[in-house]
Protein backbone atom coordinates (compact mmCIF):
# COMPACT_ATOMS: atom_id res chain seq x y z
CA UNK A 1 -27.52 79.75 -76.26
CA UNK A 2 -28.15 83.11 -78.25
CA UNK A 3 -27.06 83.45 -81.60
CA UNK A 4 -29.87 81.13 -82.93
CA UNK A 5 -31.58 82.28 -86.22
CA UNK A 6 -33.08 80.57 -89.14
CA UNK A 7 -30.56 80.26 -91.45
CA UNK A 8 -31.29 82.08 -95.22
CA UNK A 9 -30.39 78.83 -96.82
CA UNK A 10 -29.82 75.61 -95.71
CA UNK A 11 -26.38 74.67 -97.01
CA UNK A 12 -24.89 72.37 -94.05
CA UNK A 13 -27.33 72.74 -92.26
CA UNK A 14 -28.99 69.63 -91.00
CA UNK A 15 -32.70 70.63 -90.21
CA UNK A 16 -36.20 72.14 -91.37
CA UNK A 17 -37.16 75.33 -90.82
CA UNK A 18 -40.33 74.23 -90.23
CA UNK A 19 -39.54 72.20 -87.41
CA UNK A 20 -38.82 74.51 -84.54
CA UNK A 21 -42.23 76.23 -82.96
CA UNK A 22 -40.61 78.28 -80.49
CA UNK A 23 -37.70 80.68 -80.30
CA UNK A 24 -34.96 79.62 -77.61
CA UNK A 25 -35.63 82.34 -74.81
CA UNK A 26 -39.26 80.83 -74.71
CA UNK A 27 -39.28 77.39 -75.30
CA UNK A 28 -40.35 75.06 -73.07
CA UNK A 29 -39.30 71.70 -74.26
CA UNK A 30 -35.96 72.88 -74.04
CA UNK A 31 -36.54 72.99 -69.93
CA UNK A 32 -37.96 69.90 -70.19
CA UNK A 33 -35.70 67.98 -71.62
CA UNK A 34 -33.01 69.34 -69.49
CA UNK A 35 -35.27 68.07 -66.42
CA UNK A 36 -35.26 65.12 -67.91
CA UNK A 37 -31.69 64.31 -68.33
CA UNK A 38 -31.33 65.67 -65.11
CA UNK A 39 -32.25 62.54 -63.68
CA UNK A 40 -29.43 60.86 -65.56
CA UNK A 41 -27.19 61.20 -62.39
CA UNK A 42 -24.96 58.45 -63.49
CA UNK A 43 -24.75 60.25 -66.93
CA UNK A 44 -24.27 63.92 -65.64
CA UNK A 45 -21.35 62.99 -63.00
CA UNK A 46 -19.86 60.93 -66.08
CA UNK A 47 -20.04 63.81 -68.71
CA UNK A 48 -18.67 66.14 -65.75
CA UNK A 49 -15.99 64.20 -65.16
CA UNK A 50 -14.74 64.18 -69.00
CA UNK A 51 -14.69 68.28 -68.52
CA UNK A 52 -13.29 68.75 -65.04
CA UNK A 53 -9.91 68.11 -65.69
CA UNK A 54 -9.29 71.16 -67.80
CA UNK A 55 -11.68 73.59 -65.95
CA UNK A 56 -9.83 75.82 -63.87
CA UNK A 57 -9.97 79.78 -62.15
CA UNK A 58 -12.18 82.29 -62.94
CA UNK A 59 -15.25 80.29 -65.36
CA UNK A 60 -17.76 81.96 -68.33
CA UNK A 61 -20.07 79.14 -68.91
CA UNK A 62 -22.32 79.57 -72.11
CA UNK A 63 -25.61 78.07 -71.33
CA UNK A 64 -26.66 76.96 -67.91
CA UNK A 65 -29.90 75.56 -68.74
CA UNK A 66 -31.02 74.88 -65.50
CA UNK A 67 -28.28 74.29 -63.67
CA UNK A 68 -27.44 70.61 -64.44
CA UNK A 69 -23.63 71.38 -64.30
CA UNK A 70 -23.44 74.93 -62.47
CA UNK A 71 -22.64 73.71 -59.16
CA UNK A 72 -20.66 71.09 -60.17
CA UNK A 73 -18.35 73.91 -61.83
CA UNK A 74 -18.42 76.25 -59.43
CA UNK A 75 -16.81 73.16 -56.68
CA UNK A 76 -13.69 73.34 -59.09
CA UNK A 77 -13.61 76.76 -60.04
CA UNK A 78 -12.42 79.86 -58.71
CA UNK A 79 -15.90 81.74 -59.72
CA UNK A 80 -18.69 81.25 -62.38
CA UNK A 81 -20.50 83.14 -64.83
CA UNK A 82 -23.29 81.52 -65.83
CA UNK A 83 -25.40 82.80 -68.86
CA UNK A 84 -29.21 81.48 -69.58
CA UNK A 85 -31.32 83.11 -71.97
CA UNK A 86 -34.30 80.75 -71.51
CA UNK A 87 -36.61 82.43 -69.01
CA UNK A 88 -38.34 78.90 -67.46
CA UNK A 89 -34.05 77.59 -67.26
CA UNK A 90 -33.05 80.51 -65.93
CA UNK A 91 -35.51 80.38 -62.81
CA UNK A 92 -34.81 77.26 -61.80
CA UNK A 93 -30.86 77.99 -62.53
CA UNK A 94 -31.00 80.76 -60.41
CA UNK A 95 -32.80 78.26 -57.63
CA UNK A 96 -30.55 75.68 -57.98
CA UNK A 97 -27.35 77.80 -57.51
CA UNK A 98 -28.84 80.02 -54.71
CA UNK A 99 -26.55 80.43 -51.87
CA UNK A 100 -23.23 79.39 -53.67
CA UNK A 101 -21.65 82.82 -53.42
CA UNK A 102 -19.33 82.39 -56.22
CA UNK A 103 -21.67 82.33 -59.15
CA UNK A 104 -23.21 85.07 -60.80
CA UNK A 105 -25.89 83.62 -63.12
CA UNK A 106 -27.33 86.34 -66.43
CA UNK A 107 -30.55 85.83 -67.99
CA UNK A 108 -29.07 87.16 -71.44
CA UNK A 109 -28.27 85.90 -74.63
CA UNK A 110 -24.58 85.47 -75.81
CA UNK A 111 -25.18 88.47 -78.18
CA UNK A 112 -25.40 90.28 -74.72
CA UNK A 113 -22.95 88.94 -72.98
CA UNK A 114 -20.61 92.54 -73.75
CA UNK A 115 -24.20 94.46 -72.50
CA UNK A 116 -23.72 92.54 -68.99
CA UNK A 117 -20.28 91.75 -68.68
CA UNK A 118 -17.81 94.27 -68.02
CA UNK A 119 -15.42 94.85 -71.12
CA UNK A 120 -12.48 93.86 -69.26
CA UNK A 121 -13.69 90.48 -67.94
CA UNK A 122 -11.78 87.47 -68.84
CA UNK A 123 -12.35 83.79 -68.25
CA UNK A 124 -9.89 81.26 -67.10
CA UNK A 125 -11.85 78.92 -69.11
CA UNK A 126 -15.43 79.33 -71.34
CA UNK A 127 -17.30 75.98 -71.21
CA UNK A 128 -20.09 75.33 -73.39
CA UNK A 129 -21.90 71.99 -73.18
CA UNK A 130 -24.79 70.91 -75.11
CA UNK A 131 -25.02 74.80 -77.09
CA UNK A 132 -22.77 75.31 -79.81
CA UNK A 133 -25.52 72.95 -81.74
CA UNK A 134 -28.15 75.49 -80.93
CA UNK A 135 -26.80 78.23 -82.92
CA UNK A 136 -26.45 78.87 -86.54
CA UNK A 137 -23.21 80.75 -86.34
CA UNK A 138 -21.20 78.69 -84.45
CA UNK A 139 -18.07 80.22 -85.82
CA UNK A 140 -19.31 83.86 -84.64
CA UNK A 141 -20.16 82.08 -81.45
CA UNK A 142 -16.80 80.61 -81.10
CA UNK A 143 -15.03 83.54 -81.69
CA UNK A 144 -16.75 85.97 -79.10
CA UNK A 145 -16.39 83.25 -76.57
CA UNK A 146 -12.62 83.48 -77.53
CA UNK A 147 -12.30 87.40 -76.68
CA UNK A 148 -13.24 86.70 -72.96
CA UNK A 149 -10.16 84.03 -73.01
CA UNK A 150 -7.02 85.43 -72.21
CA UNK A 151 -3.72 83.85 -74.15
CA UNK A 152 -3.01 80.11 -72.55
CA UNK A 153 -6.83 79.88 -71.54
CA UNK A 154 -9.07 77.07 -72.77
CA UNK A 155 -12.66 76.90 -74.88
CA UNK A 156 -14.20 73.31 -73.45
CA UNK A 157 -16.93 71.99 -75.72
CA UNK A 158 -19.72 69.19 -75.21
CA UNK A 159 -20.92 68.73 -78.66
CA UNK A 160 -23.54 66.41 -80.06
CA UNK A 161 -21.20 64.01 -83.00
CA UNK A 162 -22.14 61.88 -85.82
CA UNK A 163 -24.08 63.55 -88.60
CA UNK A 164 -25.19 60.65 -90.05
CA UNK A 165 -27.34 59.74 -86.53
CA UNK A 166 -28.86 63.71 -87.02
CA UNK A 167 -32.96 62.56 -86.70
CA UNK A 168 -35.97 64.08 -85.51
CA UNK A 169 -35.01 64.52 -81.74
CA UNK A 170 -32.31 66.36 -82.87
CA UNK A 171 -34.81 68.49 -84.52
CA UNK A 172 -36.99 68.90 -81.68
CA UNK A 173 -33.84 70.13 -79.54
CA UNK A 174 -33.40 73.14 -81.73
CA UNK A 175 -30.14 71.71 -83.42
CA UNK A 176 -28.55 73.02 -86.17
CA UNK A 177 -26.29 70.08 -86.61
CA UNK A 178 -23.88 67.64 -85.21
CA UNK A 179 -20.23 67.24 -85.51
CA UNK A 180 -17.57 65.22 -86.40
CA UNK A 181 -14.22 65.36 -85.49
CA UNK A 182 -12.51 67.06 -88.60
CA UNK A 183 -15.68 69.40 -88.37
CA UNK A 184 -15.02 70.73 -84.92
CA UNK A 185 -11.08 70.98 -85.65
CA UNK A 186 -11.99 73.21 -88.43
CA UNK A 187 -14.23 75.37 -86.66
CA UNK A 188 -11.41 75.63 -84.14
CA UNK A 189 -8.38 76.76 -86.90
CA UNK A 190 -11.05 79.14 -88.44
CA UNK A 191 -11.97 81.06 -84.88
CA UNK A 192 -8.02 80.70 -84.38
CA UNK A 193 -7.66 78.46 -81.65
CA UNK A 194 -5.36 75.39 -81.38
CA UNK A 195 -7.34 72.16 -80.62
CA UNK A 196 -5.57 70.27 -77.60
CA UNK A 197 -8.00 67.79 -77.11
CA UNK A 198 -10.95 65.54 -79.52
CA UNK A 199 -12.29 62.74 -77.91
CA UNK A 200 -15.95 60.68 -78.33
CA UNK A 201 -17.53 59.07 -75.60
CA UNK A 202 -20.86 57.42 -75.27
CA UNK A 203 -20.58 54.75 -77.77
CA UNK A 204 -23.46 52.87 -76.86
CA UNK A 205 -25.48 55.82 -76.98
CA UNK A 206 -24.87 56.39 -80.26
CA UNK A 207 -26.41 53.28 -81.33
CA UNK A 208 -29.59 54.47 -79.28
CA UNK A 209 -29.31 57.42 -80.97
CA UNK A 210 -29.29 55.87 -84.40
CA UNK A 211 -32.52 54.24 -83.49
CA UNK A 212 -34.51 57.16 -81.81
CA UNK A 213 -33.18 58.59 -85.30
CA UNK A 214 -33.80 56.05 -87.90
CA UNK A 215 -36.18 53.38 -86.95
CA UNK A 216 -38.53 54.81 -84.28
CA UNK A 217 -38.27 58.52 -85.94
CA UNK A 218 -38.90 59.73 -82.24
CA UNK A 219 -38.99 63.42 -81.33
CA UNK A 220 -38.43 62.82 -77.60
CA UNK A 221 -36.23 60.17 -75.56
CA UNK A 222 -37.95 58.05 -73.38
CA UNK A 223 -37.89 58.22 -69.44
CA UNK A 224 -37.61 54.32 -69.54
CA UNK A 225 -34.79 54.45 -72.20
CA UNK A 226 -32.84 57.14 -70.19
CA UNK A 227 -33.63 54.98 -66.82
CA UNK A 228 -32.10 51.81 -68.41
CA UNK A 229 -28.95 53.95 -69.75
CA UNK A 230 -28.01 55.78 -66.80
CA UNK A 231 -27.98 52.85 -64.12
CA UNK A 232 -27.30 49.56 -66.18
CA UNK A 233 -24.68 50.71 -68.87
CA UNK A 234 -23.16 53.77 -67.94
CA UNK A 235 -21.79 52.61 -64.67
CA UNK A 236 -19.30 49.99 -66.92
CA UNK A 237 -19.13 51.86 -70.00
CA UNK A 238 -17.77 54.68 -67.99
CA UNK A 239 -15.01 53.10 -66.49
CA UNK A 240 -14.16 50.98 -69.93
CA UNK A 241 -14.12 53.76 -72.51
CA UNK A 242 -11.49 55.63 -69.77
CA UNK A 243 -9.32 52.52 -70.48
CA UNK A 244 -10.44 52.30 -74.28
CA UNK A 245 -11.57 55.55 -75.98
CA UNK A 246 -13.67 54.77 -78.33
CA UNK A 247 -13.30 54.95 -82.52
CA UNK A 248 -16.76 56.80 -82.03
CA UNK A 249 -19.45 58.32 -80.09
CA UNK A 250 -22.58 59.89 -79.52
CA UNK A 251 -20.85 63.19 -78.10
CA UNK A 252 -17.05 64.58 -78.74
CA UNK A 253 -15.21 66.41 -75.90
CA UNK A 254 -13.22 69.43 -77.38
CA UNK A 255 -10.61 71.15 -75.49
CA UNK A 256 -8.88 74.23 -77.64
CA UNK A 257 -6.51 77.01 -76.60
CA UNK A 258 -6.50 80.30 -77.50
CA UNK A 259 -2.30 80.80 -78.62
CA UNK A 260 -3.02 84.73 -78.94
CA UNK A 261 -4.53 87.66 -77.71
């Protein structure tokens, strides 16, 4: 998640400077959040499942946090680089992956990823869920995650969508903004990759979203919220949107392909 820095001016960007306390390698809520949503089993396995089809050999993922989706990568892929620059997520990262012999987790920044990684290095795929958000150069960040892809290799990208539904949790989280899909094609075309893949999910969520956003104005999600989302509607609203994709959604799956080296 490195790359983060107040922004000069605020011109599309979506948040306060005043609203962030804590710089990314120390912040804690950022840990605790992730805990939280950890317990979201029904929600992590369905998120996973979005990504694993296009994950495949060697894998640079950009933001481990504390491991929510390490392992799960690592069981598809050929080896992992994980990278973590938040020092409470990258302690329990490095628990959570010890003894799985085929990752190799960094407590660095992405502006250090050439510092740690040898030159030469290149990923199969780079996957980056939940981050490019974090960072107010996403198009810089893009485009160094593109060097370590080789030509024919794929960028995956969670990404938080909807601007309109951009509220005080989002805030809270350290986002910059959220995305839509014409957004995240153009940041694509400008780091010159070719977008294979845009697709929401979560509609309900959205609508929770809107709410936590709008009406409550809360800076946190609820455990009782999250509880009543993971095992009452995302066992069926799983299985429907991969029948019915939805018109929209409270994340957008991007899948892009670097054509050249």
């Amino acid at each position: 998640m490195g790359f983060r820095r107040w922004p000069a001016d605020l011109t599309n960007v979506q948040k306060s400077e005043t609203t962030q306390t804590f710089s990314i390698e120390g912040d804690p809520f950022f840990a605790q959040d992730l805990q939280q949503m950890a317990k979201a089993n029904n929600y992590r396995r369905w998120q996973f499942q979005m990504l694993a089809p296009h994950i495949k050999g060697k894998v640079l993922e950009i933001g481990g946090g504390i491991g929510n989706f390490t392992a799960d990568l690592a069981r598809v892929a050929e080896s992992v680089i994980s990278i973590e620059p938040n020092a409470d997520c990258h302690r329990q990262l490095v628990e959570k992956t010890r003894g799985l012999a085929n990752i190799t987790v960094h407590n660095i920044t992405a502006e250090a990823l050439d510092e740690k990684i040898a030159a030469d290095y290149r990923a199969d795929t780079v996957v980056c869920m939940n981050v490019l958000e974090h960072l107010k150069d996403d198009g810089a960040a893009v485009r160094k995650f593109s060097k370590r892809l080789k030509a024919g290799d794929l960028l995956v990208l969670l990404i938080p969508a909807v601007p309109w539904v951009f509220g005080e949790i989002d805030q809270r989280l350290g986002h910059f903004r959220r995305y839509s899909k014409a957004s995240a094609r153009a940041l694509m075309e400008r780091s010159g990759l070719t977008t294979l893949k845009l697709r929401y999910f979560n509609f309900i969520g959205l609508w929770g979203w809107l709410w936590n956003a709008r009406v409550t104005r809360s800076t946190t999600q609820s455990d009782a919220q999250i509880h009543i989302f993971d095992n009452y509607i995302v066992p069926w609203q799983s299985r429907l949107e991969a029948i019915v994709p939805p018109p929209i959604g409270q994340s957008l799956l991007v899948v892009a392909r670097k054509d050249k080296e």
